[in-house]
Protein backbone atom coordinates (compact mmCIF):
# COMPACT_ATOMS: atom_id res chain seq x y z
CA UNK A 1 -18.30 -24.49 14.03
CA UNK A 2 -14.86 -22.72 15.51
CA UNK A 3 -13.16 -21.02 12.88
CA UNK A 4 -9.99 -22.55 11.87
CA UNK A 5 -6.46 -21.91 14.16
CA UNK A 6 -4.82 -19.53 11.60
CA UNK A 7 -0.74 -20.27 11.96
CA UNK A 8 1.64 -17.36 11.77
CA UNK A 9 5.30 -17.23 12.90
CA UNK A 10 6.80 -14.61 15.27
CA UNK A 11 10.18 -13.64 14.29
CA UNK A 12 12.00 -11.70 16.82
CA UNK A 13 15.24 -9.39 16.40
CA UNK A 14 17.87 -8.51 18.65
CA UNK A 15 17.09 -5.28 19.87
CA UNK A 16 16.49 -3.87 23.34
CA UNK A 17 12.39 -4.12 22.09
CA UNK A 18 12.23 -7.91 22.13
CA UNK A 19 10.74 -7.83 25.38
CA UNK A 20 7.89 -6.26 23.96
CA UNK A 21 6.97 -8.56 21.49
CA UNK A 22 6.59 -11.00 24.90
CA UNK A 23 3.55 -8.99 25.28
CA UNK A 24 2.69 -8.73 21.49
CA UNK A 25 2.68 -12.61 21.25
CA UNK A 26 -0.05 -12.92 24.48
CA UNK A 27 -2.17 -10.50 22.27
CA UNK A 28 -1.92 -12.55 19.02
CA UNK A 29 -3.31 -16.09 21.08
CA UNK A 30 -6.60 -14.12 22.63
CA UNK A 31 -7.26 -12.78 18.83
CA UNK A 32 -7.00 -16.33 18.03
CA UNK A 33 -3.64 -17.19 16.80
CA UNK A 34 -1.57 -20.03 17.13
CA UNK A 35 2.04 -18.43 16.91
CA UNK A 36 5.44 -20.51 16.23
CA UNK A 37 8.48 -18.15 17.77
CA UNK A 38 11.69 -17.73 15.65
CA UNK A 39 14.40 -15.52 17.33
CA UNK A 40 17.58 -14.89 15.93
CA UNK A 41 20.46 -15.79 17.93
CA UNK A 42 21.40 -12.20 18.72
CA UNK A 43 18.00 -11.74 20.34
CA UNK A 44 17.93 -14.62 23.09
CA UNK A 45 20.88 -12.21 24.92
CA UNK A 46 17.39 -9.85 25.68
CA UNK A 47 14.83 -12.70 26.06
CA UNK A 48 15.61 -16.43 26.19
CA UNK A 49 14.23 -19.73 24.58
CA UNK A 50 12.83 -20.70 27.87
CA UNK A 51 10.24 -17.43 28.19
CA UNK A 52 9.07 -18.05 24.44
CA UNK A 53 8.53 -21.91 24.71
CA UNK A 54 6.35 -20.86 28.00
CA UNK A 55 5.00 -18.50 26.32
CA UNK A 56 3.96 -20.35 23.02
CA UNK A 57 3.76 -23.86 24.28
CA UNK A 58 6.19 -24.55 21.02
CA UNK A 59 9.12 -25.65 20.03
CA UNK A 60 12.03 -22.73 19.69
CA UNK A 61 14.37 -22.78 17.13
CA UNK A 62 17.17 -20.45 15.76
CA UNK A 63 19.52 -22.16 13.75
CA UNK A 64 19.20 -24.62 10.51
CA UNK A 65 21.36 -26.92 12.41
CA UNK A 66 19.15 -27.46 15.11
CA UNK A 67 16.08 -30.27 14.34
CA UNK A 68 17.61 -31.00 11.20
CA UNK A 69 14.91 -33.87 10.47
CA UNK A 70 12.27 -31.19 10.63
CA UNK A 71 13.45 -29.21 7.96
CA UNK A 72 12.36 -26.38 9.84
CA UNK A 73 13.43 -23.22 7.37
CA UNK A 74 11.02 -25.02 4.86
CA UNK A 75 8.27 -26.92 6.98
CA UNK A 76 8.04 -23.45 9.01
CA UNK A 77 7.51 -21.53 5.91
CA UNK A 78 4.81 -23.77 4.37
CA UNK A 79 2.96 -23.61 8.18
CA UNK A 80 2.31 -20.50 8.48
CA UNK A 81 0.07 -18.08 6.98
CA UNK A 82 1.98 -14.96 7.61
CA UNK A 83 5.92 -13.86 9.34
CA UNK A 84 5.34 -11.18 11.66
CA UNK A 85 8.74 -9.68 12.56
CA UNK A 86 8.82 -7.51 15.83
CA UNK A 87 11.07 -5.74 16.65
CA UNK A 88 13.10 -5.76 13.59
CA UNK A 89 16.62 -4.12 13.93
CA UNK A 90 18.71 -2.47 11.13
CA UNK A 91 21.23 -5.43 10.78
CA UNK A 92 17.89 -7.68 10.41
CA UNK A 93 16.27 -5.44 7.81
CA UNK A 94 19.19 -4.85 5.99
CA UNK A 95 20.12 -9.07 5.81
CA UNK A 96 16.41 -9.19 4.53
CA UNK A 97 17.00 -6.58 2.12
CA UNK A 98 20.50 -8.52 0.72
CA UNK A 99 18.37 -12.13 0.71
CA UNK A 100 20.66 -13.29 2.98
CA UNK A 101 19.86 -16.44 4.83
CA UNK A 102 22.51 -16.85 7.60
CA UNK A 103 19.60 -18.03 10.74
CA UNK A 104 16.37 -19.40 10.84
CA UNK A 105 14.62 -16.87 10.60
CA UNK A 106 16.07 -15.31 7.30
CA UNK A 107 15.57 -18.57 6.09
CA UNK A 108 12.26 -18.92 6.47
CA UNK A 109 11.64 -16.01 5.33
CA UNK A 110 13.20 -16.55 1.65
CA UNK A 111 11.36 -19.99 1.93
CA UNK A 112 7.51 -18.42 2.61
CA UNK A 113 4.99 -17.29 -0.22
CA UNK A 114 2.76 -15.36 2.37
CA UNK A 115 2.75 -11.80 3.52
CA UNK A 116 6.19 -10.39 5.73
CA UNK A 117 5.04 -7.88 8.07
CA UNK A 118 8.08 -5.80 9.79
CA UNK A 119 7.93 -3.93 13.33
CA UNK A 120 11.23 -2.29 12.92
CA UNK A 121 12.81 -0.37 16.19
CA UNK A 122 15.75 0.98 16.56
CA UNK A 123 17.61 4.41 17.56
CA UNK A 124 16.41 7.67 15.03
CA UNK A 125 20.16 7.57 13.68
CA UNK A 126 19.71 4.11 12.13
CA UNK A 127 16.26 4.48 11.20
CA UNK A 128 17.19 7.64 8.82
CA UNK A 129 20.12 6.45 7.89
CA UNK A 130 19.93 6.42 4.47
CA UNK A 131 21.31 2.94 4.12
CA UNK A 132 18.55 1.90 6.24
CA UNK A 133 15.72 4.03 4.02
CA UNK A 134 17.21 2.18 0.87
CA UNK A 135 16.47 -1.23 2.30
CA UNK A 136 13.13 -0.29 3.79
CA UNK A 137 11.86 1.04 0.39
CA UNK A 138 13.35 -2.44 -1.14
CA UNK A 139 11.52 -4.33 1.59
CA UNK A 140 8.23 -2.63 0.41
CA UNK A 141 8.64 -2.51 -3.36
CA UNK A 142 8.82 -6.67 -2.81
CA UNK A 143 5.59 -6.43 -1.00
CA UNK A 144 6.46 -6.52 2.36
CA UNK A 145 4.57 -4.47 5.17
CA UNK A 146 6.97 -2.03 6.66
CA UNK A 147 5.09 -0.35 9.67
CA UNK A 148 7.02 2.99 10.68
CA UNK A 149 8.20 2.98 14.40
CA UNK A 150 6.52 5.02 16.73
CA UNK A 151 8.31 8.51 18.23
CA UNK A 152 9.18 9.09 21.92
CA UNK A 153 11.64 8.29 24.50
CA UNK A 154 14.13 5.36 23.73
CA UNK A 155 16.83 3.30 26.62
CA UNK A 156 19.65 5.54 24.71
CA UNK A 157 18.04 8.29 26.58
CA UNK A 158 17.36 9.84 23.34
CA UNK A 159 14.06 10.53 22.14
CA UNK A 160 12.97 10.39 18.39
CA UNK A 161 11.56 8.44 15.75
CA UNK A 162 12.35 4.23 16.20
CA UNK A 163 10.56 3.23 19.21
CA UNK A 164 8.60 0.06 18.79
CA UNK A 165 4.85 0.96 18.36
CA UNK A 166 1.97 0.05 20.97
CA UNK A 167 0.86 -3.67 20.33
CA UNK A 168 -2.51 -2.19 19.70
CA UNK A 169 -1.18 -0.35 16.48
CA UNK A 170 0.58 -3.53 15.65
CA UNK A 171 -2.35 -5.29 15.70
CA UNK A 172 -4.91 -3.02 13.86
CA UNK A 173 -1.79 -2.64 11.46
CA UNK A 174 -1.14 -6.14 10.93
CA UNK A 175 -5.46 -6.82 10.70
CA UNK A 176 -5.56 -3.88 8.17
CA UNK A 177 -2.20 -5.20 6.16
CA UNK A 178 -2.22 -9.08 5.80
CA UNK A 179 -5.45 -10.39 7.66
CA UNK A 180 -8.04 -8.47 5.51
CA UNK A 181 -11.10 -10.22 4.04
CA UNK A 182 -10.28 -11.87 1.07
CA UNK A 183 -13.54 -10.25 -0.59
CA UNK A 184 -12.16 -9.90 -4.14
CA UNK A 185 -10.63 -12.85 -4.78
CA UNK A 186 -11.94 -14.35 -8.51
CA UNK A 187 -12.17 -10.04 -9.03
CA UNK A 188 -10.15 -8.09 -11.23
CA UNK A 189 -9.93 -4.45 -9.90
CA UNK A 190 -7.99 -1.64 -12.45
CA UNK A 191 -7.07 1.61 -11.41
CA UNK A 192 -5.51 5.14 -13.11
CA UNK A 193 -3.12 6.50 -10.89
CA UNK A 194 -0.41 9.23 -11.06
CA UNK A 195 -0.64 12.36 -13.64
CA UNK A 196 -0.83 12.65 -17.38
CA UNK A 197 1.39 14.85 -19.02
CA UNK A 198 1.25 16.81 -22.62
CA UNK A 199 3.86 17.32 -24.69
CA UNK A 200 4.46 21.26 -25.74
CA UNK A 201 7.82 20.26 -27.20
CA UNK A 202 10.66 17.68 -26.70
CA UNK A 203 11.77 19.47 -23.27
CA UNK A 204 8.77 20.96 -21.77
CA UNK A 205 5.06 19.94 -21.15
CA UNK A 206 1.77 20.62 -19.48
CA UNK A 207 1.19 18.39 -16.32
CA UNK A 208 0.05 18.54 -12.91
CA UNK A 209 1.03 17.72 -8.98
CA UNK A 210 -0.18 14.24 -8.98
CA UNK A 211 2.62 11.67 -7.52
CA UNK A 212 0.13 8.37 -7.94
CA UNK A 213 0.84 7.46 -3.76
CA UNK A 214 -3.07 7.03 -3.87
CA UNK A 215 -3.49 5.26 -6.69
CA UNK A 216 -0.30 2.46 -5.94
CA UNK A 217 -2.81 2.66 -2.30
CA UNK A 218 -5.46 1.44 -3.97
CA UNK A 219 -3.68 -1.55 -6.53
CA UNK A 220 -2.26 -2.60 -2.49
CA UNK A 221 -4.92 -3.00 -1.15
CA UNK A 222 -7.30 -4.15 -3.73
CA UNK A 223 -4.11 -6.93 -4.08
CA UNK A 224 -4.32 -7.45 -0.87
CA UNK A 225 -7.94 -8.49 -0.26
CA UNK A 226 -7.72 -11.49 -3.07
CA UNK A 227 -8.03 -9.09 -6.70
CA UNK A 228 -6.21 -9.86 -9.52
CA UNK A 229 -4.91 -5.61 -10.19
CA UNK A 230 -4.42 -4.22 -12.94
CA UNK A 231 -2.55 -0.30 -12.73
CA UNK A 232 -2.12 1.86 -15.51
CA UNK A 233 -0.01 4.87 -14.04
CA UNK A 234 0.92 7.86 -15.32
CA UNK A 235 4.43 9.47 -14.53
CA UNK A 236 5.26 8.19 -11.28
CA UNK A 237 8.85 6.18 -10.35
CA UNK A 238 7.04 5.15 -6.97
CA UNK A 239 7.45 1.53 -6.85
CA UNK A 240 4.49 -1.17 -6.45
CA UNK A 241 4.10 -5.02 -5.30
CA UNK A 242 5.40 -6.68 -8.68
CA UNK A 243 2.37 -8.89 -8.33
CA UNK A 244 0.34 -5.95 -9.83
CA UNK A 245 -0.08 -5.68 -13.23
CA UNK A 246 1.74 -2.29 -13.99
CA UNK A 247 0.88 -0.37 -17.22
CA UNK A 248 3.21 2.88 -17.32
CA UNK A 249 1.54 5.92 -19.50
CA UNK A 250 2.74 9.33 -20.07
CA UNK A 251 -0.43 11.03 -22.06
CA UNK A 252 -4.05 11.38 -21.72
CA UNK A 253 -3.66 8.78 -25.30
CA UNK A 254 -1.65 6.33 -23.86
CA UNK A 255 -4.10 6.33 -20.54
CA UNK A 256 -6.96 5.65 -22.56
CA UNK A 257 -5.70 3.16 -24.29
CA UNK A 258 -4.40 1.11 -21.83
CA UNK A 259 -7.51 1.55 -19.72
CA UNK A 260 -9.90 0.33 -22.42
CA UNK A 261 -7.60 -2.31 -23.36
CA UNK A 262 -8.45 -3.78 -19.69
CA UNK A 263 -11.98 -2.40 -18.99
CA UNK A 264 -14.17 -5.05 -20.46
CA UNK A 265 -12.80 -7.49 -18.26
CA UNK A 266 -12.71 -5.38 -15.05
CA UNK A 267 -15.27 -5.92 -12.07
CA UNK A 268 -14.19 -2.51 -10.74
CA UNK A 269 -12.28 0.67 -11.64
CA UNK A 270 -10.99 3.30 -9.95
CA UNK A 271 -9.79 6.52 -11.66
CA UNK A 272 -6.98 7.94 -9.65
CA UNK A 273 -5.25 9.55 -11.95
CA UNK A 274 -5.17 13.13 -12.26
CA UNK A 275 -5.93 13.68 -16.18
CA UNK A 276 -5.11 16.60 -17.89
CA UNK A 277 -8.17 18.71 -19.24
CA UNK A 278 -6.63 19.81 -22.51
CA UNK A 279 -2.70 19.63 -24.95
CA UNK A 280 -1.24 22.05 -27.06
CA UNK A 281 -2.42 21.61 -30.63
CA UNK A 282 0.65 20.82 -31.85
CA UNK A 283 3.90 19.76 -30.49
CA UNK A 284 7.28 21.32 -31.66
CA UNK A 285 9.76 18.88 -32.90
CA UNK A 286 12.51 20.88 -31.20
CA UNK A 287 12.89 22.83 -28.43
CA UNK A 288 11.05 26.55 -28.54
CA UNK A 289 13.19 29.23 -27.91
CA UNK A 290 12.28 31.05 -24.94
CA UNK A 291 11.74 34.62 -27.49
CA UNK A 292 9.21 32.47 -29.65
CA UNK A 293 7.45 31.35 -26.12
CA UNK A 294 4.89 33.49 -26.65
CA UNK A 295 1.45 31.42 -26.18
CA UNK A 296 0.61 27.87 -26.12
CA UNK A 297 -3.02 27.42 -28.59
CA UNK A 298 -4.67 23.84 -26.84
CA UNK A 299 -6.89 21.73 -27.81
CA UNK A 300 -9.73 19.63 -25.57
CA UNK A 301 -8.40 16.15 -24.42
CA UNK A 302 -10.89 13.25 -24.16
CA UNK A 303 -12.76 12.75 -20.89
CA UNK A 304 -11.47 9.55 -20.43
CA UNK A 305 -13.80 8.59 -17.65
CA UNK A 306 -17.00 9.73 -19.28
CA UNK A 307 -16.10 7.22 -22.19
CA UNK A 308 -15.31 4.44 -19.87
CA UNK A 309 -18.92 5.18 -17.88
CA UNK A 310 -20.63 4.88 -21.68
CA UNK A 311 -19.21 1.74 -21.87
CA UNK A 312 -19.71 0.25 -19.02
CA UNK A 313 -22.04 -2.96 -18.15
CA UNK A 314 -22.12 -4.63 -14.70
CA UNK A 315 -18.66 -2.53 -13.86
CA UNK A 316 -18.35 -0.30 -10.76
CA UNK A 317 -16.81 2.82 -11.27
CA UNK A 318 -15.35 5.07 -8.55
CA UNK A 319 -14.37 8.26 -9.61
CA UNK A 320 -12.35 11.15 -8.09
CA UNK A 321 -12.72 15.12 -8.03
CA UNK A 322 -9.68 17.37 -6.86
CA UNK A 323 -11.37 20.90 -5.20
CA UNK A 324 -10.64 23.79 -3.17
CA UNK A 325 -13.91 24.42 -2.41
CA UNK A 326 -15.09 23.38 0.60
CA UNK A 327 -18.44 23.38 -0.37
CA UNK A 328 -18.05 21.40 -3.07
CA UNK A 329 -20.16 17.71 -2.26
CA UNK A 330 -22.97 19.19 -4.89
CA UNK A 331 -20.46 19.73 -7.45
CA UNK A 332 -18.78 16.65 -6.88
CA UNK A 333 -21.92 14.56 -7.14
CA UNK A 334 -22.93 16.54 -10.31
CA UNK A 335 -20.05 15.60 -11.82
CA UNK A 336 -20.24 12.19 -10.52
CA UNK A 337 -24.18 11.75 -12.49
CA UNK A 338 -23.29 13.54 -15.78
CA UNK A 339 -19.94 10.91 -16.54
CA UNK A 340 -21.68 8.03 -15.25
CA UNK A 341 -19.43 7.19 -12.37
CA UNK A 342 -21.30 5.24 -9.24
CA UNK A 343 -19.47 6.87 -6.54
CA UNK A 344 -17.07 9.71 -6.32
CA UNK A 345 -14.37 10.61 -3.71
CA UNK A 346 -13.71 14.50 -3.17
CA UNK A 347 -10.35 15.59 -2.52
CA UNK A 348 -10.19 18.47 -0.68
CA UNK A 349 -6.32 20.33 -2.52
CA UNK A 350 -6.74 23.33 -0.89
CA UNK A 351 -3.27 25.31 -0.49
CA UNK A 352 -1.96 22.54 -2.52
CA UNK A 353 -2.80 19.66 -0.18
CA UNK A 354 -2.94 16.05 -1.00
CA UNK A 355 -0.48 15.69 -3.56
CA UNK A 356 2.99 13.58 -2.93
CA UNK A 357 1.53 13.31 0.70
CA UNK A 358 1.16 10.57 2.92
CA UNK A 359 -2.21 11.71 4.18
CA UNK A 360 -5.24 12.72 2.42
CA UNK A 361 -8.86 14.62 3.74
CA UNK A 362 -12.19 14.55 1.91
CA UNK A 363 -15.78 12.75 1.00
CA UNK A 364 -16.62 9.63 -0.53
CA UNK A 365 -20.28 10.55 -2.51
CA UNK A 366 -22.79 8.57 -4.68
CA UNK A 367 -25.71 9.91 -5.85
CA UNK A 368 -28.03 9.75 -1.95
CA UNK A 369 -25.43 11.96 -1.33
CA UNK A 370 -22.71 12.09 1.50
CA UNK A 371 -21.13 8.31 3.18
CA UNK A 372 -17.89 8.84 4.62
CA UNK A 373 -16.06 11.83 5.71
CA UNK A 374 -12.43 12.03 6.17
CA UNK A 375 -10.14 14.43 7.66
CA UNK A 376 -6.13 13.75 7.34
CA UNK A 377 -6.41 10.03 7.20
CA UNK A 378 -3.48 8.09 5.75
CA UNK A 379 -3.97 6.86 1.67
CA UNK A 380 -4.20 3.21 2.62
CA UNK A 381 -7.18 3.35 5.13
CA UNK A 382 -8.89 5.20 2.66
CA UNK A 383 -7.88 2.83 -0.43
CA UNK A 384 -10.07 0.61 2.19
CA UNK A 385 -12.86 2.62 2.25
CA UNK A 386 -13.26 2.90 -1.24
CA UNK A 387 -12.97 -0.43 -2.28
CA UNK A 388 -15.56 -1.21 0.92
CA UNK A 389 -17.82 1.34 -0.39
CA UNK A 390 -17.67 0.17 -4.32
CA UNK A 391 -18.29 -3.54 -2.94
CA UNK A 392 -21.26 -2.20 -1.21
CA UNK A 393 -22.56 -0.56 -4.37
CA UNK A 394 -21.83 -4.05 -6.21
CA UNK A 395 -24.12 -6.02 -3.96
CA UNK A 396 -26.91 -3.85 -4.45
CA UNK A 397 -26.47 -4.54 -8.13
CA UNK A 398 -26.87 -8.23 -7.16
């Protein structure tokens, strides 16, 4: 039997780039796709109705006003699975950003429920402008995919950051973003992300580097493949898709507590968070003065994660270990056995790596030993990897 036509909508901008997305809508039909284009009006001044009702063998629309009967802001919306937006200019973004809904496409797009995935191009000025940031980082703390233009030479003559990206990286983007396998949907997935602090008085306290970027990876794309997410996050002011479940901690207390609030009714876990190993014994009520800063006594905090693994039943557990050793896989799957974790991945923080950055390098482990290798990948392919590798370790539970 032929897998079913899956609908999505191209929605094109009015940049210089719209040309492009000629070629990226040829790509979409041989993966499959049956693709409605919606330009805004600014765009048909770069390519016309005529070349996308060729190309689409549909019906082109930009305005409310036109096919009135059709409803076509609402019918459009309900069609397709997913609004693929290529090239998206700074004008476009930032009308997104506002909710506006002054064409067809911005329409549609505050009628849909699906997934928004943005190409955005335009000239390095606009793209860093910080107005443009602002709305980008709105855009994404929504939900919406936000793909970062490519660098190189642009038709200002300029070369820089904003070019629109190789339809190939569009599409393993766009596969990777909003077409995954819905392989956790009826699952609830929980994850510890960010880093725990201690109190040593009201101003000052023992913490660590942690930012929770690969945690809020994680809750993504765990949301994204069907879960219902759960993430309790220490000390981070990164935002996340308000369709997660967000559970904001300070202390190695408050983690715990929140975690094994949710843990009898989690499928998997996944224990970003960088917990701190130990708190002062007591904390002053007001601040120390810096002569009476002498020494700081502390006192052993729970392992969180090895009372989580003695309580666990048909969960799967996926642990983490921050090292700068690089010969480390034996320690890491050590650690792994004795807390009762099912697989492990090793960061490798050496010179202070990993933290607060984009990319991240290291081994996913369970206890055969080495499965995946990584070396300055970006957080969300290897949020992917993990939750592939704890589903693995699932169906061999049965």
């Amino acid at each position: 039997m032929a897998a079913p036509t899956r609908e999505v909508i191209l929605g094109v901008g009015g940049g210089i780039a719209a040309y492009k997305a000629c070629d990226l809508l040829r790509r979409m039909q041989d993966l499959g796709f049956a693709v409605t284009v919606v330009p805004t009006p600014s765009s048909l001044n770069f390519v016309g109705s005529a070349t996308w009702e060729a190309l689409s063998g549909r019906e082109v629309t930009t305005s409310v006003f036109e096919s009135v009967d059709q409803v076509r802001h609402v019918s459009l919306a309900r069609l397709a699975e997913a609004i693929v937006i290529a090239p998206a200019t700074a004008d476009l973004i930032a009308r997104i950003a506002a909710g506006r809904a002054d064409d067809l496409l911005t329409n549609v797009v505050l009628a849909s429920e699906g997934p928004i995935f943005i190409v955005p191009a335009m000239h390095p000025a606009m793209w860093f402008n910080k107005a443009t940031q602002a709305n980008v980082e709105t855009l994404r703390a929504r939900g919406y995919f936000v793909m970062e233009p490519a660098e190189g030479a642009l038709t200002s003559g300029d070369v820089g950051k904003g070019r629109f990206p190789e339809t190939s990286e569009i599409l393993a983007q766009l596969h990777q973003s909003v077409f995954l396998p819905q392989d956790l949907t009826g699952k609830k997935v929980l994850i510890s992300a960010g880093g725990t602090r201690e109190a040593i008085d009201p101003v000052r306290y023992i913490g660590n580097r942690s930012t929770g970027k690969q945690g809020i990876a994680i809750a993504e794309a765990a949301l994204a493949r069907g879960a219902d997410v759960s993430l309790v996050i220490a000390n981070s002011s990164l935002p996340t898709n308000p369709r997660i479940n967000r559970i904001n901690v300070e202390s190695v207390k408050e983690l715990s507590s929140a975690l094994a609030q949710k843990f009898s009714e989690t499928d998997y876990l996944f224990m970003a968070a960088a917990v701190s190993d130990a708190r002062p014994s007591s904390v002053a009520n007001e601040k120390i003065k810096k002569s009476l800063f002498t020494s700081i006594e502390l006192v052993e905090n729970e392992d969180v994660l090895a009372t989580l693994c003695a309580n666990k039943l048909q969960q799967v557990i996926v642990a983490f270990a921050a090292e700068t050793d690089l010969d480390s896989v034996e320690l890491a799957q050590e650690k792994m056995e004795r807390k009762g974790a099912d697989v492990i991945y090793l960061n490798n923080v050496s010179g202070g790596a990993i933290f607060g950055e984009s990319a991240t390098s290291g081994s996913i482990i369970d206890k055969n030993g080495l499965l995946e290798s990584f070396t300055d990948i970006s957080k969300e392919k290897l949020a992917h990897s993990l939750i592939n590798q704890a589903i693995k370790y699932s169906n061999k539970l049965g």
